[in-house]
Protein backbone atom coordinates (compact mmCIF):
# COMPACT_ATOMS: atom_id res chain seq x y z
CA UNK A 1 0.00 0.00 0.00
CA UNK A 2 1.31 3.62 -0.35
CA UNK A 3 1.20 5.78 2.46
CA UNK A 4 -1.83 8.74 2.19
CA UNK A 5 0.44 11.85 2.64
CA UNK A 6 -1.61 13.74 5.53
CA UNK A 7 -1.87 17.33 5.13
CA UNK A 8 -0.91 18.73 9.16
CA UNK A 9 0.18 23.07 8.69
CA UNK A 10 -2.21 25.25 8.92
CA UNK A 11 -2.38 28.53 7.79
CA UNK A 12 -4.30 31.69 6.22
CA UNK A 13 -5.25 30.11 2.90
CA UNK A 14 -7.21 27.50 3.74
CA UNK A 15 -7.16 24.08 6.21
CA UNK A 16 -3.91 22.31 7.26
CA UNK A 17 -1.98 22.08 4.49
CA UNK A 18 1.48 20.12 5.08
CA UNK A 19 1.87 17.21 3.55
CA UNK A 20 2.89 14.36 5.72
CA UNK A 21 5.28 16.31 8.28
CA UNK A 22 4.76 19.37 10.24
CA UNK A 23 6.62 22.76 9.60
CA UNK A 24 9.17 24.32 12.04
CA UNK A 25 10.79 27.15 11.28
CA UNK A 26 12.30 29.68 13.66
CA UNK A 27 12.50 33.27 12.72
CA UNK A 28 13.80 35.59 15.20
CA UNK A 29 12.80 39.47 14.31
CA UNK A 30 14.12 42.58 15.88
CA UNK A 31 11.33 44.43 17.94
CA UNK A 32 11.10 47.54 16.53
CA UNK A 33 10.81 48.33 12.83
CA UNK A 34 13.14 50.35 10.43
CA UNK A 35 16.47 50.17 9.83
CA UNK A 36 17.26 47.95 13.07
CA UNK A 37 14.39 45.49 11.56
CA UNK A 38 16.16 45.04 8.19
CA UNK A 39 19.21 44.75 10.36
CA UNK A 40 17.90 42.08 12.23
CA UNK A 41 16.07 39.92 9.09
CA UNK A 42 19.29 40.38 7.26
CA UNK A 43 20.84 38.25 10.09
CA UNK A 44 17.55 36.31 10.25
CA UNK A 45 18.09 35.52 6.85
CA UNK A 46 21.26 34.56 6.94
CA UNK A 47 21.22 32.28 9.75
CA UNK A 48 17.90 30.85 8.26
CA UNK A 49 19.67 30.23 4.86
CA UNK A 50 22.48 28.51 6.09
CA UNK A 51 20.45 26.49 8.44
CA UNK A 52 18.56 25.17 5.42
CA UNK A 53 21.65 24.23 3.84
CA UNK A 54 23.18 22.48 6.52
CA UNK A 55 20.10 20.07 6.56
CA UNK A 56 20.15 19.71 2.54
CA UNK A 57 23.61 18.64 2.82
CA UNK A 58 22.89 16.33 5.46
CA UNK A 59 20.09 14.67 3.84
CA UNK A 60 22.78 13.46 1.62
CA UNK A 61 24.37 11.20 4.11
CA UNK A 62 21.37 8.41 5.58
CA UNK A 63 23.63 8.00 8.67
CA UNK A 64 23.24 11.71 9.55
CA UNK A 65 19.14 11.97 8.51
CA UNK A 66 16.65 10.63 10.87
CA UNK A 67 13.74 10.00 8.09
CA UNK A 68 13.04 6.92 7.43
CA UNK A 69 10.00 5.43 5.69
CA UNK A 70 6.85 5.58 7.48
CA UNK A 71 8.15 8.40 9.76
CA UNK A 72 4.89 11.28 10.23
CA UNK A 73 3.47 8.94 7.87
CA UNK A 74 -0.30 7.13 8.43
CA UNK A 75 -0.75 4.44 6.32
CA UNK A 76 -4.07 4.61 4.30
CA UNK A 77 -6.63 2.05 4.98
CA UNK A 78 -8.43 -0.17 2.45
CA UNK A 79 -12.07 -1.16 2.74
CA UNK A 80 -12.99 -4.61 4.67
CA UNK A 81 -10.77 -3.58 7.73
CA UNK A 82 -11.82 -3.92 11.39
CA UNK A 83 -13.64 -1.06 13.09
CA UNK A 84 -11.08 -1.73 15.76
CA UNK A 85 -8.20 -0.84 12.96
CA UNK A 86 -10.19 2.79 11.92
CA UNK A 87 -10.34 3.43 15.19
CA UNK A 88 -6.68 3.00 15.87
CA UNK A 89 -6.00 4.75 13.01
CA UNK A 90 -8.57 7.74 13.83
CA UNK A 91 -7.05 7.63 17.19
CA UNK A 92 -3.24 7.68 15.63
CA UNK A 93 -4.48 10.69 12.96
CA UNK A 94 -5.55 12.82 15.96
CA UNK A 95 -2.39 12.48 18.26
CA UNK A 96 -0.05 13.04 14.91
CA UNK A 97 -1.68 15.66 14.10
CA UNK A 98 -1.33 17.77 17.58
CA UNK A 99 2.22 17.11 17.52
CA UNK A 100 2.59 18.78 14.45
CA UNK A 101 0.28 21.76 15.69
CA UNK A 102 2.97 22.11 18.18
CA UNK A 103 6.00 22.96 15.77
CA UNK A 104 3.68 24.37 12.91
CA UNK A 105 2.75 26.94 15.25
CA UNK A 106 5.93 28.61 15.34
CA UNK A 107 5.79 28.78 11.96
CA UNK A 108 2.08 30.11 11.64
CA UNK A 109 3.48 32.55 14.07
CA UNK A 110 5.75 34.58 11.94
CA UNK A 111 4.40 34.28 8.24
CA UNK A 112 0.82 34.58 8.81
CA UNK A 113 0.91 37.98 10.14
CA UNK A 114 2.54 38.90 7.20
CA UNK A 115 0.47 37.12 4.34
CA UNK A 116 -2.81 38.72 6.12
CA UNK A 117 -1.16 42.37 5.40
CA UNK A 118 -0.28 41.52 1.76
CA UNK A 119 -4.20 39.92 1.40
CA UNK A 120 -6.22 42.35 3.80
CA UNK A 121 -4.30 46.09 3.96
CA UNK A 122 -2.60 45.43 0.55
CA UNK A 123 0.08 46.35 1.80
CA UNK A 124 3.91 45.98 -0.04
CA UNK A 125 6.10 42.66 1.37
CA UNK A 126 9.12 45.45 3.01
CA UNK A 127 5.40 47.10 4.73
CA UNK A 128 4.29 44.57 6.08
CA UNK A 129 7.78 43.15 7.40
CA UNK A 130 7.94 46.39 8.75
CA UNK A 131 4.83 45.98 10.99
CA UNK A 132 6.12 42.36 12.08
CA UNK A 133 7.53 42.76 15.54
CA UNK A 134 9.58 40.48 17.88
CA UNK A 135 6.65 41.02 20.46
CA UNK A 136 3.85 40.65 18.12
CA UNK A 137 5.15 36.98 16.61
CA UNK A 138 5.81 36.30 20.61
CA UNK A 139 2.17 37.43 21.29
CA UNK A 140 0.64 35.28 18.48
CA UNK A 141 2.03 32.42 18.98
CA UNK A 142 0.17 32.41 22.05
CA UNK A 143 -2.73 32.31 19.65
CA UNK A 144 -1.28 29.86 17.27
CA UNK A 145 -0.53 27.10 19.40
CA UNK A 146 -3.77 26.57 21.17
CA UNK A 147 -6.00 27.20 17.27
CA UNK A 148 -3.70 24.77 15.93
CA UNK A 149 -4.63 22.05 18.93
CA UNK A 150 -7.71 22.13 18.07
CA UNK A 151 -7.47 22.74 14.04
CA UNK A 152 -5.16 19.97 13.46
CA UNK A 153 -6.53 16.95 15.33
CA UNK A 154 -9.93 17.59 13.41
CA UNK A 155 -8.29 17.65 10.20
CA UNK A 156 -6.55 14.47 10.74
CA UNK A 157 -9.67 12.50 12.03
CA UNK A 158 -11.39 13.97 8.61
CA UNK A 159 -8.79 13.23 6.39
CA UNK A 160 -7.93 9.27 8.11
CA UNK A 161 -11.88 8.82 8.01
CA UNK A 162 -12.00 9.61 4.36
CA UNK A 163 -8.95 7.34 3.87
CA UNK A 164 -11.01 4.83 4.47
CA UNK A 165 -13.88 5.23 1.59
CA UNK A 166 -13.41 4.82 -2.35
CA UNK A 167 -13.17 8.83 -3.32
CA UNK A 168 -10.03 9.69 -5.23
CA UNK A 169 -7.19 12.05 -4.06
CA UNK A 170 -8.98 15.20 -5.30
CA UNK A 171 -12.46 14.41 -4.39
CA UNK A 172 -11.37 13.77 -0.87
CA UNK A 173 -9.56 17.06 -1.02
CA UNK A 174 -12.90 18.44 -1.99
CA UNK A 175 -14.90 16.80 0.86
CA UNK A 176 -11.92 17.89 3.90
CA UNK A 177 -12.36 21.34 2.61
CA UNK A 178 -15.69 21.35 3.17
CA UNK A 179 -15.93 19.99 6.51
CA UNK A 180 -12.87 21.36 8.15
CA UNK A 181 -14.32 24.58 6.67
CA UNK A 182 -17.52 24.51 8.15
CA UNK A 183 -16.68 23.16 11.73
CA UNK A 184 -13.53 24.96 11.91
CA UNK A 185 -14.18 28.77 10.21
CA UNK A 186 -14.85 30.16 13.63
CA UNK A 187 -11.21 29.31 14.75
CA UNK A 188 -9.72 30.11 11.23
CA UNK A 189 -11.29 33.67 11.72
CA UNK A 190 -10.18 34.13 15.30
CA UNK A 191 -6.99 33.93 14.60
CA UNK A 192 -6.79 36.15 11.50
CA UNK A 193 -8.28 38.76 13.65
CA UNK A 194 -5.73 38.42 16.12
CA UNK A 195 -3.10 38.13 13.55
CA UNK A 196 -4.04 41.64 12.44
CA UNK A 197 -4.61 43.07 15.92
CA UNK A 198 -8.11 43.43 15.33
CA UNK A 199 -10.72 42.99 18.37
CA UNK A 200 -12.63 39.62 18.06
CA UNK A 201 -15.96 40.27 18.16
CA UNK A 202 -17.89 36.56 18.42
CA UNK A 203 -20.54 37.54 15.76
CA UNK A 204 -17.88 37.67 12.84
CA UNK A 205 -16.61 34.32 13.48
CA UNK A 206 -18.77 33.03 10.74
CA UNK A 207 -17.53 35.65 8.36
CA UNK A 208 -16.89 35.47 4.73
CA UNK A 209 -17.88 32.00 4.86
CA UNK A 210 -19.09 31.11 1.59
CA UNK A 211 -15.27 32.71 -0.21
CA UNK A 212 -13.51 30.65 2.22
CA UNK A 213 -15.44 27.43 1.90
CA UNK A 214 -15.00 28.06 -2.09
CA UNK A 215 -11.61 28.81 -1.21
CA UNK A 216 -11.16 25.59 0.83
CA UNK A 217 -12.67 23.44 -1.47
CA UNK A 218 -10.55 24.69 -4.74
CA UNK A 219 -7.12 24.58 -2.95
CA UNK A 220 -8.37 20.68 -1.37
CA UNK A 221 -9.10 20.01 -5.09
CA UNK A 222 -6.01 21.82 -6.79
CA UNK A 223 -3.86 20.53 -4.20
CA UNK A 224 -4.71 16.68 -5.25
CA UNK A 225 -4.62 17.26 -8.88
CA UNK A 226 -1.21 19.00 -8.96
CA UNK A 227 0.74 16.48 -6.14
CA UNK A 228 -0.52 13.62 -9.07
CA UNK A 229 0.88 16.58 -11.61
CA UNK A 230 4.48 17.24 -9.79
CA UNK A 231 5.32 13.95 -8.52
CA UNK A 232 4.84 12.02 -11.66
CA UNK A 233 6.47 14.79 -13.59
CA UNK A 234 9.56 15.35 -11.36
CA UNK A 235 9.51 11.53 -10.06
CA UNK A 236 11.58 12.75 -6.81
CA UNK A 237 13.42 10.45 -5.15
CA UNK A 238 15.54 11.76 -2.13
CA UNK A 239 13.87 13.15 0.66
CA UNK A 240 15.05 16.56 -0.14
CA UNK A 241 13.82 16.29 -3.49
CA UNK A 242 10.18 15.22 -2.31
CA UNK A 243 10.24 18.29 0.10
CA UNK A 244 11.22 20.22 -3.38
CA UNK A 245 8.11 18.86 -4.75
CA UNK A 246 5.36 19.65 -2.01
CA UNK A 247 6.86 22.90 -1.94
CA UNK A 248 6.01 23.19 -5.74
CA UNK A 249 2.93 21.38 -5.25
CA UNK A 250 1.78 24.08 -2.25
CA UNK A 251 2.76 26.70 -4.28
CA UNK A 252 0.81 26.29 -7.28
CA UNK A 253 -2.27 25.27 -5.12
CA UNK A 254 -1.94 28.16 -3.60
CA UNK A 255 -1.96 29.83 -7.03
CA UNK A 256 -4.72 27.58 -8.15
CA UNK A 257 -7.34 28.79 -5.27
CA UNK A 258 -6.09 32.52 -5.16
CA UNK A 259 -9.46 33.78 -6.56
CA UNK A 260 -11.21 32.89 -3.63
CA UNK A 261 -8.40 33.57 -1.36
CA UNK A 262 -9.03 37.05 -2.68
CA UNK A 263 -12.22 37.46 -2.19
CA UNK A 264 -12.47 36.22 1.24
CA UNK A 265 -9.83 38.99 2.06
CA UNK A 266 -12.19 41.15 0.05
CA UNK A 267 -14.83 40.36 2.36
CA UNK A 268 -13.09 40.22 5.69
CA UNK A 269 -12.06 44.08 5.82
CA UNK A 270 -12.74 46.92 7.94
CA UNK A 271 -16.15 48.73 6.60
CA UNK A 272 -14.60 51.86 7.63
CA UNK A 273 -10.90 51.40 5.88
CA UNK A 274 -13.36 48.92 2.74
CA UNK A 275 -11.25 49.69 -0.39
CA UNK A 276 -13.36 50.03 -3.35
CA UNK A 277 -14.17 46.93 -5.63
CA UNK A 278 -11.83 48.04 -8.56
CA UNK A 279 -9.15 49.47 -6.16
CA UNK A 280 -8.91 45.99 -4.13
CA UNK A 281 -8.88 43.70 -7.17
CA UNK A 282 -6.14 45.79 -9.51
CA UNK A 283 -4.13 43.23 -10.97
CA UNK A 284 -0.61 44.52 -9.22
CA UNK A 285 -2.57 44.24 -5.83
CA UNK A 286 -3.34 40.31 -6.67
CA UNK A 287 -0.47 39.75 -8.24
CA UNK A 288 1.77 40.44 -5.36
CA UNK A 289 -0.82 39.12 -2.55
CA UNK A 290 -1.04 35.83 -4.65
CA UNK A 291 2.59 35.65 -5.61
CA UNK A 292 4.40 36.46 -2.51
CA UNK A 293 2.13 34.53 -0.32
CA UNK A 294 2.08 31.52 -2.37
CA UNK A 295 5.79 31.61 -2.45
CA UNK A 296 6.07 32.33 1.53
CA UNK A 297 3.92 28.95 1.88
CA UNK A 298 5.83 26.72 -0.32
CA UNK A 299 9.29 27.79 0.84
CA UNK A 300 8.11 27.70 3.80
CA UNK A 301 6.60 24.64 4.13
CA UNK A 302 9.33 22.56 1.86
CA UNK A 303 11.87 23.80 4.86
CA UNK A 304 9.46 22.50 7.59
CA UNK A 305 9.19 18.85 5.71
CA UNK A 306 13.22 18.94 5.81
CA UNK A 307 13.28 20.19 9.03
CA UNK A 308 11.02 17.87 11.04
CA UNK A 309 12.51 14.61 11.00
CA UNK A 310 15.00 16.37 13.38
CA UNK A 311 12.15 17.94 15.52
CA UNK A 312 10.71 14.32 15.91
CA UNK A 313 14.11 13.01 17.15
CA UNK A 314 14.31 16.30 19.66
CA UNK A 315 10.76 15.53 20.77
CA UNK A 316 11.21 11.91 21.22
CA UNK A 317 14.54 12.10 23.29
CA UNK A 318 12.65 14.81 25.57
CA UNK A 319 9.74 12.26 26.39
């Protein structure tokens, strides 16, 4: 049987969306803004880059990588199995999935903030990095961590319960966008608000919920069709290249549900700071909010997949 690739990060575009392993990324920014913040992300930068590097290179020696086959891996079910076996597996799906929220969360911490100023306040990449404070990535990860205890298990128990029926990769995508949508929206929207430093007021926790179920639905979708798409076409091998391909894969699913992307963050702004319809949707406005935040996600999210083999060995020498 192949393994079903679990999808476990979650983040402003849509349900939890990494593939298989959770992302961990630490990104330490300076806490005030100007020319000390481009200091301190030059650094940041630096010291992210060559801590990407290092793992690439060790990936190429098997005594020095911790992956190994079936590692943050559930093994899809087939039909005639035991109810005791789904429920193992349910049960398995749940627990794997709240250790990724753990790590993800650091991760959710620092990029969403950002993506929500590019999709919401339309803002440039260098203003919204501007805005992105030591204290405010501190603050919300406060918010991250618990959202993504409670986002993650859910998605698991969905996506290991559809496992177990005869829908292909993209319908099930389809479905799990749906659901996690629906049950989940009120989280999803609690945390953008505090991502922007809006107040949460518990009557817009439903908000813009038919562009971000259509949303949900087309990246679920996209997301199934282009994995089948990448992997066949690039036929990775290596770990490092099949972190190279989800990246890919995110990004273009990213690309692929953008529309509604945009029009939930259309939907989800201030009525007294609304931009006008024509002024929100100019093409350099969704071209940059689309092309820098699908390109934060995949990078992103191909360094967490190399990165959390080595989390998993950290977390299981701590227990």
């Amino acid at each position: 049987l192949k393994p079903l690739w679990l999808g476990f990060f979650s983040d402003s575009h849509g349900p939890p969306i990494f593939g298989g392993h959770c992302g961990l990324v630490l990104v330490i920014l300076h806490p005030h803004s100007g020319t000390m913040a481009v200091r301190a992300g030059s650094k940041t930068t630096g010291l992210v880059l060559l801590t990407v590097g290092l793992i690439c290179v060790m990936q190429m020696f098997p005594s020095f990588s911790p992956h190994a086959p079936g590692v943050a891996m559930v093994k899809g079910g087939v039909q005639g199995e035991s109810s005791a076996n789904f429920a193992t597996k349910v049960v398995g799906a749940a627990i794997q999935g709240a250790t990724a929220a753990t790590v993800a969360a650091i991760l959710s911490a620092v990029t969403e903030p950002i993506v929500n100023r590019l999709l919401v306040k339309r803002m440039t990449f260098s203003q919204a990095f501007a805005e992105i404070t030591f204290s405010l990535v501190a603050n919300f990860f406060l918010t991250t961590f618990p959202t993504n205890m409670l986002k993650f298990p859910v998605f698991e128990v969905i996506n290991m319960a559809l496992s177990f029926t005869s829908l292909s990769g993209s319908m099930r995508g389809i479905v799990n966008g749906w659901l996690f949508c629906t049950i989940m929206l009120p989280v999803t929207n609690y945390r953008f608000r505090k991502s922007m430093g809006w107040e949460v007021n518990a009557a817009l926790l439903y908000q813009a919920y038919i562009p971000t179920v259509a949303r949900d639905i087309i990246y679920g979708w996209g997301r199934g069709m282009m994995a089948g798409i990448v992997n066949s076409t690039l036929a990775p091998e290596t770990f490092a290249q099949k972190a190279g391909a989800f990246g890919l894969t995110i990004f273009a699913a990213c690309i692929i549900s953008s529309p509604g992307n945009e029009w939930r963050g259309y939907t989800l702004q201030p009525p007294d700071r609304k931009l006008p319809f024509f002024e929100y949707f100019k093409p350099v406005n969704y071209m940059r909010s689309t092309g820098v935040g699908a390109t934060i996600m995949g990078i992103a999210l191909m360094v967490g997949m190399l990165v959390t083999p080595y989390a998993e060995m950290l977390f299981a020498y701590l227990k």
